[in-house]
C-alpha atoms as a PDB file:
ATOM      1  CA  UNK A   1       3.772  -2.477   0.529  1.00  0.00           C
ATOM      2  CA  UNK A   2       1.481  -5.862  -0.622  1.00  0.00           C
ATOM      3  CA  UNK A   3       1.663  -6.498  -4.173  1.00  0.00           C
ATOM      4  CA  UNK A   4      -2.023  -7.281  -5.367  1.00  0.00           C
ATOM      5  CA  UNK A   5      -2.454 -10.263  -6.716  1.00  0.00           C
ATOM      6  CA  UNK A   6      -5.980 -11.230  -7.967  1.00  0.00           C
ATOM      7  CA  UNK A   7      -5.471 -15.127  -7.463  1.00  0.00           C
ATOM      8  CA  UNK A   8      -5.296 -14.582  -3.578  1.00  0.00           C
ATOM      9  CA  UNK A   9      -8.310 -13.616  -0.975  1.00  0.00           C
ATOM     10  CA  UNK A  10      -9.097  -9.908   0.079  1.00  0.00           C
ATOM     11  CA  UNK A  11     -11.698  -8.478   1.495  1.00  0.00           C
ATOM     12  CA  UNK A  12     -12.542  -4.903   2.550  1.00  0.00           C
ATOM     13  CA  UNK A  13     -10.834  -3.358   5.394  1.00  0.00           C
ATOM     14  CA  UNK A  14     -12.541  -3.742   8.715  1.00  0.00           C
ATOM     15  CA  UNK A  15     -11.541   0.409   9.125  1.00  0.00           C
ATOM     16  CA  UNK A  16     -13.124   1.327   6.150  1.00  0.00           C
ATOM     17  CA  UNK A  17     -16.910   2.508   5.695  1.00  0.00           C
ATOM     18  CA  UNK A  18     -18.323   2.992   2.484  1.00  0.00           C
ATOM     19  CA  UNK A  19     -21.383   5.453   1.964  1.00  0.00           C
ATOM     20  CA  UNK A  20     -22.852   4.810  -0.993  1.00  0.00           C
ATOM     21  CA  UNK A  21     -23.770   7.601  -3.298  1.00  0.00           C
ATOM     22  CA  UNK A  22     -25.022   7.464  -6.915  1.00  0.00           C
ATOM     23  CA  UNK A  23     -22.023   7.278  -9.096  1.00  0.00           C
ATOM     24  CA  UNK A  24     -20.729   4.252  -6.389  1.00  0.00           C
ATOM     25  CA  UNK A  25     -19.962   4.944  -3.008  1.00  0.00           C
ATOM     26  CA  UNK A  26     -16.806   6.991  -0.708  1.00  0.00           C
ATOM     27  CA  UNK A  27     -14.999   5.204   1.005  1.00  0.00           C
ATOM     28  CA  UNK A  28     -13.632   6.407   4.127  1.00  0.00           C
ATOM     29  CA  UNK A  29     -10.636   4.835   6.282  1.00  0.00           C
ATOM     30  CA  UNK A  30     -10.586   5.766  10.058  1.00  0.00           C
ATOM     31  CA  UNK A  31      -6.720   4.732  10.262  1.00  0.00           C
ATOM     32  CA  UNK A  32      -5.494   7.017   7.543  1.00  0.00           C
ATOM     33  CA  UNK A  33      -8.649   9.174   7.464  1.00  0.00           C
ATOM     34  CA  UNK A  34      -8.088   8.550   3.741  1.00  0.00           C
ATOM     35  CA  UNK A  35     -10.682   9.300   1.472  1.00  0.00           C
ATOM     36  CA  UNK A  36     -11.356   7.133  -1.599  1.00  0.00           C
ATOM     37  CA  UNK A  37     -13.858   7.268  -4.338  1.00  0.00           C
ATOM     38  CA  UNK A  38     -15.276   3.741  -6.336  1.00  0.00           C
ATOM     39  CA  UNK A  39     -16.700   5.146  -9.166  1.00  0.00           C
ATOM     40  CA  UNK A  40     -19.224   2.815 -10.504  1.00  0.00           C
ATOM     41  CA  UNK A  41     -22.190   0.917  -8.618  1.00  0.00           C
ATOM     42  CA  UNK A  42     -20.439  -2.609  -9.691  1.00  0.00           C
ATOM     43  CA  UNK A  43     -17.504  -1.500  -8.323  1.00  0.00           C
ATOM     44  CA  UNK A  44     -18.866  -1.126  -4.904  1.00  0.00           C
ATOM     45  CA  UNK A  45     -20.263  -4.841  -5.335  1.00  0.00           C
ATOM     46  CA  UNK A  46     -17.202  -6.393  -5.906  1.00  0.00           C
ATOM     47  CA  UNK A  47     -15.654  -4.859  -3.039  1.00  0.00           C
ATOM     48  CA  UNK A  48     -18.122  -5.726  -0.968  1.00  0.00           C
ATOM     49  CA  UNK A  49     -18.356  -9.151  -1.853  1.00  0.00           C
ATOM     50  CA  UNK A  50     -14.406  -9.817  -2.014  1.00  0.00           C
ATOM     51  CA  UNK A  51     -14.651 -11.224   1.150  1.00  0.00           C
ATOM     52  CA  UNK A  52     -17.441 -13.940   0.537  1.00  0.00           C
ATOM     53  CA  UNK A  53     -14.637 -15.712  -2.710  1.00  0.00           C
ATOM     54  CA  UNK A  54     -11.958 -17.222  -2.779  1.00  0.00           C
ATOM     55  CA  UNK A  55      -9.658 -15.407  -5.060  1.00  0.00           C
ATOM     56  CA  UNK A  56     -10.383 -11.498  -6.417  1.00  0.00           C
ATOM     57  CA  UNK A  57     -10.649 -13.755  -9.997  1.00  0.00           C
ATOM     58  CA  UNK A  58     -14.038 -15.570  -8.606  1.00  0.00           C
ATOM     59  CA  UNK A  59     -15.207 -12.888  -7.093  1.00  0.00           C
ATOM     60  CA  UNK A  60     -14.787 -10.390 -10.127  1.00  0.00           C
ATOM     61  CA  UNK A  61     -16.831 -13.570 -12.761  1.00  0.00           C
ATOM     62  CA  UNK A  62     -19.748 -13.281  -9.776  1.00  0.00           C
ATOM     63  CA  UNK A  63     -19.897  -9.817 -10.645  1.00  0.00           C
ATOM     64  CA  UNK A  64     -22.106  -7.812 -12.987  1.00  0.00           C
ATOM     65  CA  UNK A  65     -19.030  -6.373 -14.292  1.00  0.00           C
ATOM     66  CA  UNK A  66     -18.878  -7.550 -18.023  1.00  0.00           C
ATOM     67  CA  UNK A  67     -15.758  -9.639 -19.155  1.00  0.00           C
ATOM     68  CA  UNK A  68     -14.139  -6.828 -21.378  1.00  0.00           C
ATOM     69  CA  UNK A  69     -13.644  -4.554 -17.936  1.00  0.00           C
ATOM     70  CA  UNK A  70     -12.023  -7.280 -16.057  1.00  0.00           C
ATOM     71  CA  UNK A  71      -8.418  -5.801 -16.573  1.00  0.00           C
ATOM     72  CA  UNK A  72      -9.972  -2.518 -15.684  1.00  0.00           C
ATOM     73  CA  UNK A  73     -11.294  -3.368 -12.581  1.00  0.00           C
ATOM     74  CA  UNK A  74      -8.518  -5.549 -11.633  1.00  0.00           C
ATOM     75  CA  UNK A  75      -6.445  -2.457 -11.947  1.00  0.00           C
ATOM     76  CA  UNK A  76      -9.211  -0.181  -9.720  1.00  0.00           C
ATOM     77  CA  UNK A  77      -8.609  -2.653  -6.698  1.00  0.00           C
ATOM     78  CA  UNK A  78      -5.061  -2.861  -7.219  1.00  0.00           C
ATOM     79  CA  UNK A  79      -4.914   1.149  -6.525  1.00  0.00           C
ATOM     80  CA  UNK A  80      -7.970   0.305  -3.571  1.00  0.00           C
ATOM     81  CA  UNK A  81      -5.071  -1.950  -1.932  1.00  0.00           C
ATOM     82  CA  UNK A  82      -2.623   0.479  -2.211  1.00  0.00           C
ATOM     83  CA  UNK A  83      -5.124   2.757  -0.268  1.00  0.00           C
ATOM     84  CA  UNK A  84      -5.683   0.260   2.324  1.00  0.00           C
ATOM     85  CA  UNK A  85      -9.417  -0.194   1.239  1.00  0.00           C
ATOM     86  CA  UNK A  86      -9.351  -3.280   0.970  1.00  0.00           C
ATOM     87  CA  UNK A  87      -7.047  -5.933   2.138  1.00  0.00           C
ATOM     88  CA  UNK A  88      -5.180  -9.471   2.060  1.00  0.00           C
ATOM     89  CA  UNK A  89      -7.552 -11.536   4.055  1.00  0.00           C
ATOM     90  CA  UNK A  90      -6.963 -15.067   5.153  1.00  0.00           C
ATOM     91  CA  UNK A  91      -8.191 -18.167   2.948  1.00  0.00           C
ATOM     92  CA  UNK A  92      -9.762 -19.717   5.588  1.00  0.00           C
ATOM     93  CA  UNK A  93     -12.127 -17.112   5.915  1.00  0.00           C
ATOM     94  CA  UNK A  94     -14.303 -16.623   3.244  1.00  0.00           C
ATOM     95  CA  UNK A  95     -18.075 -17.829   3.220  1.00  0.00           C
ATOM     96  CA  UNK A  96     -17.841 -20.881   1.662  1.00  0.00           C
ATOM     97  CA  UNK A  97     -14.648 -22.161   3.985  1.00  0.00           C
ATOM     98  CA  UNK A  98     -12.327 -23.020   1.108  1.00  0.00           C
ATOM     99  CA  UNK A  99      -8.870 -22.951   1.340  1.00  0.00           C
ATOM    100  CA  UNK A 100      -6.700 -22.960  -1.068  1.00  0.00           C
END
């Protein structure tokens, strides 16, 4: 099992498709044919996005979540790793090309 760590890149799973509905979006993973739930709109931005940062850290201060719900949040995408919803990715590629 990955421990999540917030100061490394991750991005979400190639094998998982999110529908979005209006409390967020489900998110569905072929390989387990597990069956997730992100709970707020903002949430399914930042997991979107994950992939376009550096670090889970610069991609959660891009977000519209507000500073007091970092830990929060930070502890939602912990539990979306552990569901294989999202992933480790590799530094080298986010958008912007920076490795770390």
């Amino acid at each position: 099992m990955t421990t999540f760590d917030p100061d490394l890149p991750h991005r979400c799973s190639p094998s998982v498709a999110l529908r979005p509905e209006p409390f967020g979006a489900l998110a569905y993973h072929f390989g387990t044919r597990r069956l997730s739930f992100l709970k707020t709109p903002e949430l399914v931005e930042l997991v979107t996005a994950l992939g376009d940062h550096t670090d889970v850290r610069t991609a959660l201060a891009a977000s519209p979540v507000p500073r007091a719900q970092h830990g929060a949040y930070l502890a939602a995408l912990a539990g979306l790793l552990e569901a294989g919803t999202i992933e480790p990715a590799d530094p080298s590629s986010t958008s912007d090309g920076a490795a770390r």
